[in-house]
Every structure is written in C-alpha cells, then in structure tokens.
Protein backbone atom coordinates (compact mmCIF):
# COMPACT_ATOMS: atom_id res chain seq x y z
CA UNK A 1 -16.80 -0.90 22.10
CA UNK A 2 -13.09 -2.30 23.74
CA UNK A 3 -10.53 0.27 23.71
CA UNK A 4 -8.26 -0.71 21.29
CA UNK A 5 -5.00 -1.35 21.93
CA UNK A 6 -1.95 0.16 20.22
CA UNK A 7 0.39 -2.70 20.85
CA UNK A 8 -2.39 -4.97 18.89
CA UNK A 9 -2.27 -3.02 15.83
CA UNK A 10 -0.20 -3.89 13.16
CA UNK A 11 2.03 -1.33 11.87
CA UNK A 12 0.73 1.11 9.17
CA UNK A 13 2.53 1.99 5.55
CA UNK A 14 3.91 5.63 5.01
CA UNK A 15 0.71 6.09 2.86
CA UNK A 16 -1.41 5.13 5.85
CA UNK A 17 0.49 7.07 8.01
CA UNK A 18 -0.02 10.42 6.07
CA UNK A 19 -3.71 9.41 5.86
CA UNK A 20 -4.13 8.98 9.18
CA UNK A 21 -1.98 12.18 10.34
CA UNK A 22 -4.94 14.04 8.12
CA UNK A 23 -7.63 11.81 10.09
CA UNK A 24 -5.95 13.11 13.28
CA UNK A 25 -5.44 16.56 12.42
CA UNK A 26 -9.79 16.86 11.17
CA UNK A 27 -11.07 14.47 14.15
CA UNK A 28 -13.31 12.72 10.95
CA UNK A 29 -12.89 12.90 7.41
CA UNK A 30 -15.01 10.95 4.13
CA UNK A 31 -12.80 9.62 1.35
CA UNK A 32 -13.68 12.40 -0.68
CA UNK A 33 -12.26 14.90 1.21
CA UNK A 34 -8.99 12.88 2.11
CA UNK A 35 -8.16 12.55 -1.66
CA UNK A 36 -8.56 16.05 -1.79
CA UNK A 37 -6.56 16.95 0.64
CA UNK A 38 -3.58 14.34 -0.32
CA UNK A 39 -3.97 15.43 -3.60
CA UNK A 40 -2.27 18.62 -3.19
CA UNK A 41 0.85 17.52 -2.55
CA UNK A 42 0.83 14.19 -4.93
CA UNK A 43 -1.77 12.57 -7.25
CA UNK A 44 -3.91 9.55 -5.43
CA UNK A 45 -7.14 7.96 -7.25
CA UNK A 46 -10.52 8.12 -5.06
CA UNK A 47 -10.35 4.50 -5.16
CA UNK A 48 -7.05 4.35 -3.91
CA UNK A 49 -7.85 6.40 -0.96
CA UNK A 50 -10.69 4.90 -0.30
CA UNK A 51 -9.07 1.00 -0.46
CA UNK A 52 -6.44 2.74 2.09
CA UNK A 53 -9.03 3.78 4.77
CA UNK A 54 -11.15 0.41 4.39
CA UNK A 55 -7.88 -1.71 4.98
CA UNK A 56 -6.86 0.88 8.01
CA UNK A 57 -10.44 0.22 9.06
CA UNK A 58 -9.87 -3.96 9.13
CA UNK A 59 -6.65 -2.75 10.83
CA UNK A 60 -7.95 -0.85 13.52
CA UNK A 61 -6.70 1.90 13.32
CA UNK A 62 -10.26 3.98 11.89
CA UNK A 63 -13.84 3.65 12.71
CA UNK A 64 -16.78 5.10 10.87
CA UNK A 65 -19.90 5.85 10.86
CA UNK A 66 -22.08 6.41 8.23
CA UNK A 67 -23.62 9.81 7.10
CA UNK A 68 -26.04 10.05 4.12
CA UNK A 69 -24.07 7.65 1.65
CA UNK A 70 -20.68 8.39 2.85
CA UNK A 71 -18.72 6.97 5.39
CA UNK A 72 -16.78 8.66 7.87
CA UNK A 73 -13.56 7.77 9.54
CA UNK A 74 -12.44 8.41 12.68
CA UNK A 75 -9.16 7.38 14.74
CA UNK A 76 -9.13 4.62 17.40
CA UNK A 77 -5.77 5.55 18.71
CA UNK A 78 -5.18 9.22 19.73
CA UNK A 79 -2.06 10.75 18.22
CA UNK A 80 -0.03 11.14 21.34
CA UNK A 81 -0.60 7.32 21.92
CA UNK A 82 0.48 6.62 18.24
CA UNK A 83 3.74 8.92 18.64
CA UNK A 84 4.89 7.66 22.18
CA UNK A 85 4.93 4.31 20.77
CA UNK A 86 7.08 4.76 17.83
CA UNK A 87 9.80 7.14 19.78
CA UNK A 88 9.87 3.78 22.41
CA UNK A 89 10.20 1.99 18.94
CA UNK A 90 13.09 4.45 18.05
CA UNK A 91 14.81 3.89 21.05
CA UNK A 92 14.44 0.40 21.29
CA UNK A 93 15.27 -0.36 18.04
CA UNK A 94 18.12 2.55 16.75
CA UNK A 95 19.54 3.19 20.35
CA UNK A 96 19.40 -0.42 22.06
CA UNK A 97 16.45 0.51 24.72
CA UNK A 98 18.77 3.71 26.35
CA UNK A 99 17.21 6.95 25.38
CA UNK A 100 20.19 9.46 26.68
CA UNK A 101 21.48 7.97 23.27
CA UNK A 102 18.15 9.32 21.06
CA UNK A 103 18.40 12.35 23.78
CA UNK A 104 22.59 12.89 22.72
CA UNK A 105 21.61 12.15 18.57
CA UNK A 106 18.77 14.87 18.72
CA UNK A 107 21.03 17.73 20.35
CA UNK A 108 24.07 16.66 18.21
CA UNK A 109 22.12 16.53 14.85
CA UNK A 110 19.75 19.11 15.23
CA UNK A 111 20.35 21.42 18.55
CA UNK A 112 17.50 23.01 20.28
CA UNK A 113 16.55 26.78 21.02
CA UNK A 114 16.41 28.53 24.32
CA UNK A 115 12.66 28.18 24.77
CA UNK A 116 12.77 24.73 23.69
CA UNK A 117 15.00 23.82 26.26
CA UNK A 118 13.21 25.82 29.20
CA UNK A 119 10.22 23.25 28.63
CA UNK A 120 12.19 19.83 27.99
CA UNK A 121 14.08 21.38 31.57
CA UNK A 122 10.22 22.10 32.82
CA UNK A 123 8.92 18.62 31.64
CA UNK A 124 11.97 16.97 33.09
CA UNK A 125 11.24 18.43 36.86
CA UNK A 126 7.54 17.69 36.65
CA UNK A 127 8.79 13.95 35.99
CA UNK A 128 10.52 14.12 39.18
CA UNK A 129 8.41 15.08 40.61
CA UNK A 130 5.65 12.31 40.11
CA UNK A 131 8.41 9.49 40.34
C-alpha cells in the first residue's frame, strides 16, 4: 500500500478530528467502542459514528481491517505528521509564513515554565546543530 500523503488529504471536521485524536491515542478502535468513548463527554448515535469513520475512511485518513464482523480503524497519518502540518498551517495562515510571530503570540498569551523552556532551548541547539 502507497504511503499516503498528508498534503493529499482533505481537511477533516472538528468531529473527525476528535475521532481521530481517539484513533491515535488506541492505535485501532471498532465503532462501538469510539461511540463509547465520545459518548462521555457528549451524546453521538452508533450510526453517526460509524458514518464518520466510513467517510474518514474514503478520506484517507483510516484504514481497517476486518475482525469477526467488526471493522477496525486504524490511522494512515501518524499524529506528529498531522500536528506539524496544521502549526505550518497556523503560521502560514494567522502569522503570514514568519513563525517568531506564532513563537512571540504563544509567550505573550500564555508564558511558559522553567522546564518548558530548558527543552524548547534544548530542541533549539539540536536544530543547529543538524543545519
């Protein structure tokens, strides 16, 4: 199977999203157990859930397989893929391609601890490293 492509995929609905956070999180998960699990924090039909992982399926974004009579779904894209590409979406979009300006809006708005800083400084000198 052809590695997908994030740049391919079209983008996916805050539903889909939170679905597919839960996909990440449990490496595979059946439509039963997703409307479970979004269940707890707001009421979603079976069907529902299962019309959202069949349409992320035709999307691209899940695979399955199937087990028994259930199908399971799986991620195409790795989460770390998935998040790089909206933060360059972020900075493209909110802070015209420079990101000292998403950089300057995250310490202004929200600050960041001690240790958090040591391994942004940490990250920052491995960059320059590899450069």
């Amino acid at each position: 199977m052809p590695k997908i492509k994030l740049q391919d995929l079209p983008p996916l609905s805050r539903a889909q999203r939170e679905l597919m956070e839960l996909v990440w999180d449990r490496g595979e998960l059946g439509v039963q157990d997703a409307t479970a699990l979004l269940n707890e924090s707001r009421p979603l039909a079976r069907n529902t859930v299962r019309t959202l992982m069949e349409r992320m399926r035709e999307k691209g974004w899940l695979k399955h397989r199937i087990e028994g009579r259930s199908y399971l779904y799986s991620a195409t894209v790795p989460r770390e893929e998935s998040l790089g590409q909206r933060v360059m979406d972020i900075v493209d979009k909110a802070c015209g391609g420079n990101p000292d300006k998403l950089m300057m809006a995250l310490l202004d708005y929200r600050g960041l601890s001690e240790d958090e800083a040591q391994r942004i400084r940490k990250m920052l000198d491995n960059a320059k490293k590899t450069s």
